[in-house]
Protein backbone atom coordinates (compact mmCIF):
# COMPACT_ATOMS: atom_id res chain seq x y z
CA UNK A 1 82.90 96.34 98.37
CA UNK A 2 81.98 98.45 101.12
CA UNK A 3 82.79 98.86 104.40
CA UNK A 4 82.43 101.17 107.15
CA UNK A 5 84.89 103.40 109.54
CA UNK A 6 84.44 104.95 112.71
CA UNK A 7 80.69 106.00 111.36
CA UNK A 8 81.25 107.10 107.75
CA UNK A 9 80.70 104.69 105.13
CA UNK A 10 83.75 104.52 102.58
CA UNK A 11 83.95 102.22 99.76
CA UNK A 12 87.56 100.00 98.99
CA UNK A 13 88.70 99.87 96.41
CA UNK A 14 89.41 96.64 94.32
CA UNK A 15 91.97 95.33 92.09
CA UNK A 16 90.36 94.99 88.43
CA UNK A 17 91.64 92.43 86.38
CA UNK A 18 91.85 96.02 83.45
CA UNK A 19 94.17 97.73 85.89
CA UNK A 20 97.59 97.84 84.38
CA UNK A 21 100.90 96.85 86.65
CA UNK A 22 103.60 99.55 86.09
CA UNK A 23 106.87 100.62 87.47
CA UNK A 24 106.03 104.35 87.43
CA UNK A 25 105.89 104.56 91.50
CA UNK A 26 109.71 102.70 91.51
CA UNK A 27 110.56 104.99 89.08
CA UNK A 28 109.44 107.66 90.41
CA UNK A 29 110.68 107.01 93.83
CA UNK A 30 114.40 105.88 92.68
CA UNK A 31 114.91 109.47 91.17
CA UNK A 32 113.51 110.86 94.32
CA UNK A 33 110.52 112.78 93.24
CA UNK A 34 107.42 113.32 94.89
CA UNK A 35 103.97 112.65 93.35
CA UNK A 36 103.26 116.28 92.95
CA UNK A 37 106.67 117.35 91.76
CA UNK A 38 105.58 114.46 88.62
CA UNK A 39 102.49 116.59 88.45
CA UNK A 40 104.43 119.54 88.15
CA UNK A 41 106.88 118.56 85.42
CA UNK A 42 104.32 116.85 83.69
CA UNK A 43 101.82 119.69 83.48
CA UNK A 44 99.10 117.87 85.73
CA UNK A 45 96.94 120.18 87.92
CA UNK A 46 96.85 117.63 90.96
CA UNK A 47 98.88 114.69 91.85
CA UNK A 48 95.79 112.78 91.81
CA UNK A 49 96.85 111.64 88.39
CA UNK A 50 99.96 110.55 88.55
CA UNK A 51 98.72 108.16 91.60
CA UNK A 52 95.55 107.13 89.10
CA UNK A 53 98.56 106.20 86.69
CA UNK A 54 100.66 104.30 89.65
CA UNK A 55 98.15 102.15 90.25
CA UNK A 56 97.20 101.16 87.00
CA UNK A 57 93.44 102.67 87.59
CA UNK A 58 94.54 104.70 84.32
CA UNK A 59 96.75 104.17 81.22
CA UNK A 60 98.75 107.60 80.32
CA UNK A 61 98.77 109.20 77.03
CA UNK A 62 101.22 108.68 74.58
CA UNK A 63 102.71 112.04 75.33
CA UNK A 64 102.79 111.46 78.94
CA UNK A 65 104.46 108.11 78.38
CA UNK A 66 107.12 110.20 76.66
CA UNK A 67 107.31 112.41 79.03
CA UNK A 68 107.91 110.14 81.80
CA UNK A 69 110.59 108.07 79.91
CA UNK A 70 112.55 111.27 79.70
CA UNK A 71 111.99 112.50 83.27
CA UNK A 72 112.53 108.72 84.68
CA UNK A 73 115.32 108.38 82.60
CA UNK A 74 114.09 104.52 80.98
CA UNK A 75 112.31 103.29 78.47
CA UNK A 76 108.90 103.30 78.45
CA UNK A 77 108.71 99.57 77.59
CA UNK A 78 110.82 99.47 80.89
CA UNK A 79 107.90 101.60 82.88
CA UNK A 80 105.00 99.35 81.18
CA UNK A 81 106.35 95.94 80.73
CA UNK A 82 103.20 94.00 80.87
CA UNK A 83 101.57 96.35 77.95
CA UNK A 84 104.71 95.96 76.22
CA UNK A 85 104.86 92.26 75.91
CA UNK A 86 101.07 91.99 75.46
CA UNK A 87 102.17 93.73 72.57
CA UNK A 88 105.25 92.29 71.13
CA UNK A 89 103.27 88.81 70.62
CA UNK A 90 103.57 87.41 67.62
């Protein structure tokens, strides 16, 4: 959808049925780190990646699921429980 802003034209973005709902950005914010102290510990250039992976625009690897269970201090079936049970049906 797009829309426009004092001139410029800027296009919103939309909720996609693929994105992925996640509790990385409670997470995060209960152990009081920013986005780009994430980045840092995780490795990431920018802290436009840990943002992709709060809003479910992008699914982390498996190494960067492990690495945010250990710096979150959970699970990571706690940080993606809708991917989880999708995948505990029987």
């Amino acid at each position: 959808m797009d829309c426009y802003r004092g001139g410029m034209k800027h296009r919103r973005a939309l909720k996609s049925p693929a994105q992925l709902p996640n509790r990385l950005w409670q997470y995060r914010k209960r152990m009081g780190f920013s986005q780009r102290d994430v980045a840092d510990i995780l490795g990431y250039i920018s802290r436009a990646e840990i943002s992709d992976f709060e809003r479910g625009d992008k699914l982390p690897s498996f190494v960067s699921a492990l690495k945010f269970e250990i710096i979150y201090r959970v699970p990571v079936a706690f940080l993606f429980p809708a991917l989880y049970a999708r995948r505990c049906r029987p």
